[in-house]
C-alpha atoms as a PDB file:
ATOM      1  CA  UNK A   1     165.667 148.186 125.753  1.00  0.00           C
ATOM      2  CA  UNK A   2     167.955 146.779 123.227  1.00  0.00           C
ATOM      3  CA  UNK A   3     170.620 148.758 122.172  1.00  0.00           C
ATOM      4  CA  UNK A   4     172.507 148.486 118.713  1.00  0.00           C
ATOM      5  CA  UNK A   5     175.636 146.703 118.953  1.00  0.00           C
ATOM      6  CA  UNK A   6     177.496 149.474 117.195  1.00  0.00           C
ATOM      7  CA  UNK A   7     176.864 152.287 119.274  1.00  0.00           C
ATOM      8  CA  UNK A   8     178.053 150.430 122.081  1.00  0.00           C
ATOM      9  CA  UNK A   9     181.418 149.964 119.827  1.00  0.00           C
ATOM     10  CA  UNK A  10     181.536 153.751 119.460  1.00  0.00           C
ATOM     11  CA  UNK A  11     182.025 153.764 123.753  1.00  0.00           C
ATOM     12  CA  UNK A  12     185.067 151.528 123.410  1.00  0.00           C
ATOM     13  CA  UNK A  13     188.118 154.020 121.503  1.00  0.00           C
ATOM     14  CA  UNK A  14     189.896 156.293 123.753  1.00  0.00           C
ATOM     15  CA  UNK A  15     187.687 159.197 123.440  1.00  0.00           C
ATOM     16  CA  UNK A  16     185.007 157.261 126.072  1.00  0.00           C
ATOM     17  CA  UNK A  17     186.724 155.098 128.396  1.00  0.00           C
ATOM     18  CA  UNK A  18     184.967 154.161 131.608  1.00  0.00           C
ATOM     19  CA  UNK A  19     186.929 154.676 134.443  1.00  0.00           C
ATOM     20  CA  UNK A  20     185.955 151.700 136.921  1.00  0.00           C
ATOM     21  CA  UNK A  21     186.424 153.263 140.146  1.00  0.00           C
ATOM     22  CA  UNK A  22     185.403 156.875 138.953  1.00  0.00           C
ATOM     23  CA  UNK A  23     182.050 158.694 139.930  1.00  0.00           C
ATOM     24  CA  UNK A  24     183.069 162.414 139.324  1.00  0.00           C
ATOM     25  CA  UNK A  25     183.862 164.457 136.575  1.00  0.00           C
ATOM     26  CA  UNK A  26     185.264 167.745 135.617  1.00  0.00           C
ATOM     27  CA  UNK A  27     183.932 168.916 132.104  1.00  0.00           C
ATOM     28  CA  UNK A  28     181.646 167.472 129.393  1.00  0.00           C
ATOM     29  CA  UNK A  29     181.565 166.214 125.883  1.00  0.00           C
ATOM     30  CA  UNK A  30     178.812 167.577 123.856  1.00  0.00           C
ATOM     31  CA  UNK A  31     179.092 165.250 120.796  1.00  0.00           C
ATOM     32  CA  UNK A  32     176.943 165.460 117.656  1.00  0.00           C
ATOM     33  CA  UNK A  33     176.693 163.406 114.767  1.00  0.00           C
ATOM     34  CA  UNK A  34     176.532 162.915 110.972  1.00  0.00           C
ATOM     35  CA  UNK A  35     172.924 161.222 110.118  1.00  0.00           C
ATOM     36  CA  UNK A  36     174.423 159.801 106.814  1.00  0.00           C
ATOM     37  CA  UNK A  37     177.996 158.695 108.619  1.00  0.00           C
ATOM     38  CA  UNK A  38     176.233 157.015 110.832  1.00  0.00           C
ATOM     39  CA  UNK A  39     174.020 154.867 108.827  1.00  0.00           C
ATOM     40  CA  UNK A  40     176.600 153.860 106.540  1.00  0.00           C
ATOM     41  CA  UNK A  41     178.984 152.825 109.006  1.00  0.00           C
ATOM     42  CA  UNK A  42     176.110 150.424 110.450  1.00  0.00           C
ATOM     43  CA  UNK A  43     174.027 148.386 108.738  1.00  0.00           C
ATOM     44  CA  UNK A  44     171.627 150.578 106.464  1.00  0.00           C
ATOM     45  CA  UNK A  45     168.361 148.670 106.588  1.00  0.00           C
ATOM     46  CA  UNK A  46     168.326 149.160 110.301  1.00  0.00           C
ATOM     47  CA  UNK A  47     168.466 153.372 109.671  1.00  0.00           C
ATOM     48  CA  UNK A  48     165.169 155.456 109.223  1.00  0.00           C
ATOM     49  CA  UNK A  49     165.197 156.494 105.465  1.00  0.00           C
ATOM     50  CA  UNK A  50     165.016 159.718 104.264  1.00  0.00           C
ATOM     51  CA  UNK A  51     168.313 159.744 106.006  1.00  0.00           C
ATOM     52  CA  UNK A  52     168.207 163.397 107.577  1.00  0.00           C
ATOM     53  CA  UNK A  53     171.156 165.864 106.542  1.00  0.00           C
ATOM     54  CA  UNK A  54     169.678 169.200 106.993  1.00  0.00           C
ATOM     55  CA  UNK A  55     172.173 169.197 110.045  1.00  0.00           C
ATOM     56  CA  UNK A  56     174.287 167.292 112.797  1.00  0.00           C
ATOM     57  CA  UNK A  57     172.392 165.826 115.470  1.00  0.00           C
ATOM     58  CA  UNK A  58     172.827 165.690 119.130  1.00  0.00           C
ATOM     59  CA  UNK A  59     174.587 161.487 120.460  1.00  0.00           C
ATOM     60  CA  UNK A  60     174.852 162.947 123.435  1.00  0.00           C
ATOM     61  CA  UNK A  61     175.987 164.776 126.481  1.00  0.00           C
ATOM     62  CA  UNK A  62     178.609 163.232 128.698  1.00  0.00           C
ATOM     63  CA  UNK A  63     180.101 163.791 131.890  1.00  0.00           C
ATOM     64  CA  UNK A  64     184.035 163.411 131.583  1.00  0.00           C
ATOM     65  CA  UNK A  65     187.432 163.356 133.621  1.00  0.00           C
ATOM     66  CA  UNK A  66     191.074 164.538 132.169  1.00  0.00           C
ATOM     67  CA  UNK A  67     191.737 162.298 129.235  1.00  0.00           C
ATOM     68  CA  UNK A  68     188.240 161.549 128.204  1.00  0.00           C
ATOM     69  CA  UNK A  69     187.419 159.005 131.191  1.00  0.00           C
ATOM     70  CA  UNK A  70     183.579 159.039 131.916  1.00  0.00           C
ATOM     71  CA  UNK A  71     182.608 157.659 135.519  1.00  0.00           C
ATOM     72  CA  UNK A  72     180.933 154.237 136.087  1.00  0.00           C
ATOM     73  CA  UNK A  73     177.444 154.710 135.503  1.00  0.00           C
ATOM     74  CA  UNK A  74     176.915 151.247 137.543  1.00  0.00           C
ATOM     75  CA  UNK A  75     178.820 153.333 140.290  1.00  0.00           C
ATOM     76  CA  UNK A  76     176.488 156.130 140.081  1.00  0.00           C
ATOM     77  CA  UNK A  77     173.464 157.055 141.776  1.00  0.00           C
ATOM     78  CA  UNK A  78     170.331 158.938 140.392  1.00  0.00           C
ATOM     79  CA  UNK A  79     166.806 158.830 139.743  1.00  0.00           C
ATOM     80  CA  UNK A  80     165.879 156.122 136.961  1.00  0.00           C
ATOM     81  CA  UNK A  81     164.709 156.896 133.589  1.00  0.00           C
ATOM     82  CA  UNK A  82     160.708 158.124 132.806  1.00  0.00           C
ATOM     83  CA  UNK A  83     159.949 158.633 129.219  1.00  0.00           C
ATOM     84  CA  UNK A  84     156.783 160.402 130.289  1.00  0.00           C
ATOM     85  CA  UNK A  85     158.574 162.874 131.653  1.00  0.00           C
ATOM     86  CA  UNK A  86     160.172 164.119 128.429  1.00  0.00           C
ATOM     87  CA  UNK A  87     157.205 163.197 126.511  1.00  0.00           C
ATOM     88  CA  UNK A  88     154.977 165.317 128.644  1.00  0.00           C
ATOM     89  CA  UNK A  89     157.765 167.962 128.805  1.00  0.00           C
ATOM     90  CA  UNK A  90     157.808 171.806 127.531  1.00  0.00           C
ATOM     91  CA  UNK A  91     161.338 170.492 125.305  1.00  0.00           C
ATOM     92  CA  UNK A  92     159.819 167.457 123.480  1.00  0.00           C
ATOM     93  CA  UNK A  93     159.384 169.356 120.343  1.00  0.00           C
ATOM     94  CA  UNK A  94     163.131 170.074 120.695  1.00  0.00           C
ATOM     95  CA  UNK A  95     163.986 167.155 121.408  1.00  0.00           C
ATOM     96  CA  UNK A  96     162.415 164.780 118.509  1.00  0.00           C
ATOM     97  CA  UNK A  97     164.399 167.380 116.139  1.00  0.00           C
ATOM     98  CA  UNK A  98     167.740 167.650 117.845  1.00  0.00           C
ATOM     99  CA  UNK A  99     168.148 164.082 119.576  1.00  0.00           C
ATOM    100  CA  UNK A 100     166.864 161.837 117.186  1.00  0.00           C
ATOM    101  CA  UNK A 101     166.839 157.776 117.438  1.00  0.00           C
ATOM    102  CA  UNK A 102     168.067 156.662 113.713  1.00  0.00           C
ATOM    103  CA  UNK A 103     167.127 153.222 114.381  1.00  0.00           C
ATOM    104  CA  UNK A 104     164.760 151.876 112.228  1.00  0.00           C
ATOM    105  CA  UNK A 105     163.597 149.464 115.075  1.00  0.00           C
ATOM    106  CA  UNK A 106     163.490 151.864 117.964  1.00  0.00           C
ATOM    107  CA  UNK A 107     162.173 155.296 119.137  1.00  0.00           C
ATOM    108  CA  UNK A 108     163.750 158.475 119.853  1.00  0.00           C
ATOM    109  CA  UNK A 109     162.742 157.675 123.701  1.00  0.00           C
ATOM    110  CA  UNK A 110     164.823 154.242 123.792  1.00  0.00           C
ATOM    111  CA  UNK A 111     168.240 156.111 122.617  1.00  0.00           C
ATOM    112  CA  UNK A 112     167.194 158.927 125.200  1.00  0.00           C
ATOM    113  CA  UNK A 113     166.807 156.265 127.926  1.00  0.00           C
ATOM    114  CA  UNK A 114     170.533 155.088 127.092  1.00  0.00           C
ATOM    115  CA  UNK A 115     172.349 158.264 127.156  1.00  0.00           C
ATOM    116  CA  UNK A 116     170.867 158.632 130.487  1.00  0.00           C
ATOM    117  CA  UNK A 117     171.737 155.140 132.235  1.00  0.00           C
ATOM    118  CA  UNK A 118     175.435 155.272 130.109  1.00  0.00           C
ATOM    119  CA  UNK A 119     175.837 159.290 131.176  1.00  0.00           C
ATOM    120  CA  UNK A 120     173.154 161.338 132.582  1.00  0.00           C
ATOM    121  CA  UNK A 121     172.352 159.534 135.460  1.00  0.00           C
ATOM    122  CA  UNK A 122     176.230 160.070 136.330  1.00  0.00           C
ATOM    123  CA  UNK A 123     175.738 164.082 136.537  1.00  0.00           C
ATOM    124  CA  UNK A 124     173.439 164.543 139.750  1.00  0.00           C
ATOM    125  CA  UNK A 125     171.215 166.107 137.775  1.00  0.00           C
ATOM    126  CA  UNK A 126     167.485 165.195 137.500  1.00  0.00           C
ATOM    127  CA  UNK A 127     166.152 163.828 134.425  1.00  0.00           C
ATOM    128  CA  UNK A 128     164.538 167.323 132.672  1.00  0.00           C
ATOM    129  CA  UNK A 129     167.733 169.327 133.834  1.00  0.00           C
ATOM    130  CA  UNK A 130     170.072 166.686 131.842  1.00  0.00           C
ATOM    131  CA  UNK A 131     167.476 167.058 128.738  1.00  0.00           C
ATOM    132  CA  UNK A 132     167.242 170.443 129.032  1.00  0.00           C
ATOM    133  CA  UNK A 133     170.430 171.667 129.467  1.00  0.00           C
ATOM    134  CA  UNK A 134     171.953 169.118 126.446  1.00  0.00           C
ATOM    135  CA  UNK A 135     169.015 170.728 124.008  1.00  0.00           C
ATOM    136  CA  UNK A 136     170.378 173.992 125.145  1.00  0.00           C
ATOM    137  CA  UNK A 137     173.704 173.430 124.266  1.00  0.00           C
ATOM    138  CA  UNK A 138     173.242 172.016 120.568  1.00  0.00           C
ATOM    139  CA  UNK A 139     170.911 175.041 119.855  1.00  0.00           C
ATOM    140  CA  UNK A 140     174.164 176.959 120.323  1.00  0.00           C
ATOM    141  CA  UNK A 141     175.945 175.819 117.607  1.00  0.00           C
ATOM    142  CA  UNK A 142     175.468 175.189 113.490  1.00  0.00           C
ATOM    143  CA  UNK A 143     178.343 172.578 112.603  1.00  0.00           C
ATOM    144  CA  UNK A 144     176.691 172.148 108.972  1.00  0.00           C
ATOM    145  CA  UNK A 145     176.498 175.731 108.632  1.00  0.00           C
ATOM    146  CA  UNK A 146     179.822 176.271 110.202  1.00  0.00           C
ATOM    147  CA  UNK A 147     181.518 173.523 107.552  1.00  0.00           C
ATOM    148  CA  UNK A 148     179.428 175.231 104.287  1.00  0.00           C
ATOM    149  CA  UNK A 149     180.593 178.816 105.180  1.00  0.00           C
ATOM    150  CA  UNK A 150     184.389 176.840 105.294  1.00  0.00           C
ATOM    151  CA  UNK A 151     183.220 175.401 101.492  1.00  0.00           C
ATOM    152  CA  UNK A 152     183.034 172.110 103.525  1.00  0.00           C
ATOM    153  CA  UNK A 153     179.814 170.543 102.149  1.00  0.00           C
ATOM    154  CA  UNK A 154     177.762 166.565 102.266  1.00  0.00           C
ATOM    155  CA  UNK A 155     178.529 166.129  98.567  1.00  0.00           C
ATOM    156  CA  UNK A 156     180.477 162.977  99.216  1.00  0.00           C
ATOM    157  CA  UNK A 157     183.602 164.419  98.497  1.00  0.00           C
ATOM    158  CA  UNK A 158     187.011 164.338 100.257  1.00  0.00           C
ATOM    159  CA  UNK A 159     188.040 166.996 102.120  1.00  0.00           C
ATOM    160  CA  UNK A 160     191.400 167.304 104.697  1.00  0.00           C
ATOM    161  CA  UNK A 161     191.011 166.794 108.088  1.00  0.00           C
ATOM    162  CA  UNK A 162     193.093 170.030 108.475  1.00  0.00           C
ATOM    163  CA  UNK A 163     190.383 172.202 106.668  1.00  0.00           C
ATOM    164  CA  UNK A 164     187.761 170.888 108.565  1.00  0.00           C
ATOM    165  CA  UNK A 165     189.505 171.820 111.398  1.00  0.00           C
ATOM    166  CA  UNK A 166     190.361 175.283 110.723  1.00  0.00           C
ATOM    167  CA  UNK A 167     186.619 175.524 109.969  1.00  0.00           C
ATOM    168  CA  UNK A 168     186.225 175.873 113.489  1.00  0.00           C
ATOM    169  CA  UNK A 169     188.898 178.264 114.874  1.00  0.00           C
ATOM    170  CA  UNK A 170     186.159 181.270 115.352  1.00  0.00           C
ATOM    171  CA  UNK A 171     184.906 179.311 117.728  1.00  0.00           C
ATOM    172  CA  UNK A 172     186.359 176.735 120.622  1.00  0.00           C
ATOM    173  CA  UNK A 173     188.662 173.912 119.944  1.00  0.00           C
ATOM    174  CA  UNK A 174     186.580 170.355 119.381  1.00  0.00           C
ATOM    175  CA  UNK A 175     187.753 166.959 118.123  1.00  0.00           C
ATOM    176  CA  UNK A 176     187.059 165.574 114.842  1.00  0.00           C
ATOM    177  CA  UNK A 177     185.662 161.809 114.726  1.00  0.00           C
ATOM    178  CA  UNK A 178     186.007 159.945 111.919  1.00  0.00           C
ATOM    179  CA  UNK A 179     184.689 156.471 111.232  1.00  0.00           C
ATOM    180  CA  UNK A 180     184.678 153.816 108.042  1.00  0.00           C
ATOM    181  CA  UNK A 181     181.686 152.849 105.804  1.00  0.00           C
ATOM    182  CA  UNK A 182     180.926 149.580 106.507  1.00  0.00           C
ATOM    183  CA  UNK A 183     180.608 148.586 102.792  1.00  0.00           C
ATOM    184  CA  UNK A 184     183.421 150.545 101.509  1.00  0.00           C
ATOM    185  CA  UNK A 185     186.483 151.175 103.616  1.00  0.00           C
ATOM    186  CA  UNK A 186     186.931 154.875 103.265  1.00  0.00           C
ATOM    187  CA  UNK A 187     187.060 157.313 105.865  1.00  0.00           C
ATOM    188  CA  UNK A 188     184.032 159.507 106.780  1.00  0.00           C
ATOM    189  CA  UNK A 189     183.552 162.580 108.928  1.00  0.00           C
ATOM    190  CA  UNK A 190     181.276 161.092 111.691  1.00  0.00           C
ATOM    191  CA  UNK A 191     181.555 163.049 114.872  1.00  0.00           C
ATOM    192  CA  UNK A 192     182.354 166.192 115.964  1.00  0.00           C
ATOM    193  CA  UNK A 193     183.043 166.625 119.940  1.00  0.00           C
ATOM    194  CA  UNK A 194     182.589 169.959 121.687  1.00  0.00           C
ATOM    195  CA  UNK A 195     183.957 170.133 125.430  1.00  0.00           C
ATOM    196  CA  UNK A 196     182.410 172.204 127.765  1.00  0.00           C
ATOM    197  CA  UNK A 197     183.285 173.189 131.492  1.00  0.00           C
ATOM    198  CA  UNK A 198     182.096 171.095 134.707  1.00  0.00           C
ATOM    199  CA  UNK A 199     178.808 172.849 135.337  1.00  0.00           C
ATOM    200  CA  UNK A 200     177.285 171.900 131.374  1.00  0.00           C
ATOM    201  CA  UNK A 201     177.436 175.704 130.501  1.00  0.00           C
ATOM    202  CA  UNK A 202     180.272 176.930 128.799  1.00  0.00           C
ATOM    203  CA  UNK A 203     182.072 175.799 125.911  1.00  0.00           C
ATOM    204  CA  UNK A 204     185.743 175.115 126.262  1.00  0.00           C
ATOM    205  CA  UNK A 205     188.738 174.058 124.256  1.00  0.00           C
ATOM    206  CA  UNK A 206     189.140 170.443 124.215  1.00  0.00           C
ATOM    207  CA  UNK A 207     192.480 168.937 125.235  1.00  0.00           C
ATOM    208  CA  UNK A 208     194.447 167.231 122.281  1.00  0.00           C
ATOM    209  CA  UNK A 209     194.337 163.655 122.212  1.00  0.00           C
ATOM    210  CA  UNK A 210     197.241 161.342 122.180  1.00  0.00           C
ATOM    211  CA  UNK A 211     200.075 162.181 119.909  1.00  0.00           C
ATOM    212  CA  UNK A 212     198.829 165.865 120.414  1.00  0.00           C
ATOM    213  CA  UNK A 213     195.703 165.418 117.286  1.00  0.00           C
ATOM    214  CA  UNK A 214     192.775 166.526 117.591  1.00  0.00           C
ATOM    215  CA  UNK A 215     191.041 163.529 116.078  1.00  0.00           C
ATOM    216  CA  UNK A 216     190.908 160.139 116.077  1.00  0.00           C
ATOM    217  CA  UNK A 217     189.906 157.446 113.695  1.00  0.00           C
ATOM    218  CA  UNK A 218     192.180 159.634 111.133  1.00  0.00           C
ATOM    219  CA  UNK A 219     195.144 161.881 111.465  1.00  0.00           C
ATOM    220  CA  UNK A 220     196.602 165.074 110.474  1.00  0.00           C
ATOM    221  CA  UNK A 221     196.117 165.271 106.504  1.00  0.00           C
ATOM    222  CA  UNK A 222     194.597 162.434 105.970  1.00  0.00           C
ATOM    223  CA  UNK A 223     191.288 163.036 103.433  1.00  0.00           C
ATOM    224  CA  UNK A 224     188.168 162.098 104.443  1.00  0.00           C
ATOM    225  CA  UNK A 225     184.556 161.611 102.874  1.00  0.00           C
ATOM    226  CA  UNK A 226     181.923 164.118 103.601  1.00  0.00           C
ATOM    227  CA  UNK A 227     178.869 161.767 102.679  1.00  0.00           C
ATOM    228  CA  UNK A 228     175.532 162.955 101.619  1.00  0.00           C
ATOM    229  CA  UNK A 229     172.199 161.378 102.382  1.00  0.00           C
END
């Protein structure tokens, strides 16, 4: 399986660091994406077009330690991946609308197959209980309809990082991601990271990142671009 270049680039900031010597973990990201952000931060000919923006999607679910250090999956033990068993699974549905693979060139199965060898195999869990529990976790929680009800909409406007922010304080604590378009350098909102507790259940505040912010790729007031499809 070949996996695009850029979402390996997306492991390397702060927020996912693998800790070398590290096989346990004590809480979870549960990060989602922005279908649009993502495509125009890559390279758009490689994206599935209609790009879809009737919501965030899932990236994925991964295991993490205090300051966002996610073990070694090459340390790791677990059973190995087996599309079949998610394609002959009671969650498929679910998961072709909530975990999709915007890769023009690949399926929804080989994105699926690297969030488990980069994080899920890492968990002790076995294959449909990593799946499973992830889909039940993003059906949890509305980001885009969080954002609109904040007057936060895709409309490729700017908007501060501190309103989107405050968009979420009915609920718990998560990080902001923001990311560049790759023709225009402009800030997007890209990812938004929900933390949850050890066993994959509850959601938790998140810790604040260096220089006590609760993003990264932007700071406190800066405007960023809420891109539509």
């Amino acid at each position: 399986m070949k996996v695009p270049t850029y979402i390996f680039a997306l492991t390397t900031l702060y927020i996912f660091t693998i800790a070398a010597s590290v096989t346990t973990y004590n809480a979870f990201y549960l990060v989602f994406w922005w279908p649009p952000s993502y495509c125009k931060s890559s390279v758009p000919s490689k994206c599935n077009k209609p790009y879809k923006d009737d919501n965030f999607t899932l990236h994925g679910m991964w295991p993490v330690n205090i300051g966002g250090r996610s073990p070694n999956p090459t340390k790791c033990k677990g059973p190995p991946f087996d599309a079949n068993k998610l394609i002959n699974s009671p969650i498929i549905s679910e998961l072709n609308k909530l975990w999709p693979n915007f890769d023009a060139k690949q399926s929804n199965t080989d994105l699926w197959e690297h969030e488990w060898v980069k994080h899920g195999i890492c968990t002790g869990w076995d294959l449909f209980q990593f799946y499973k529990k992830s889909i039940d976790r993003v059906e949890q929680v509305n980001i885009l309809r969080v954002l609109e009800t904040a007057g936060i909409t895709p409309n490729n406007a700017k908007y501060n990082i501190d309103d989107i922010k405050r968009a979420f304080n009915h609920l718990t604590r998560p990080i902001i991601h923001c990311n560049k378009e790759k023709s225009i350098p402009k800030k997007m909102l890209f990812q938004v990271y929900f933390c949850l507790d050890r066993n994959g259940e509850q959601f938790q505040d998140c810790s604040l990142m260096p220089e006590n912010e609760l993003v990264f790729g932007c700071k406190t007031g800066d405007e960023v671009v809420f891109p539509s499809a």
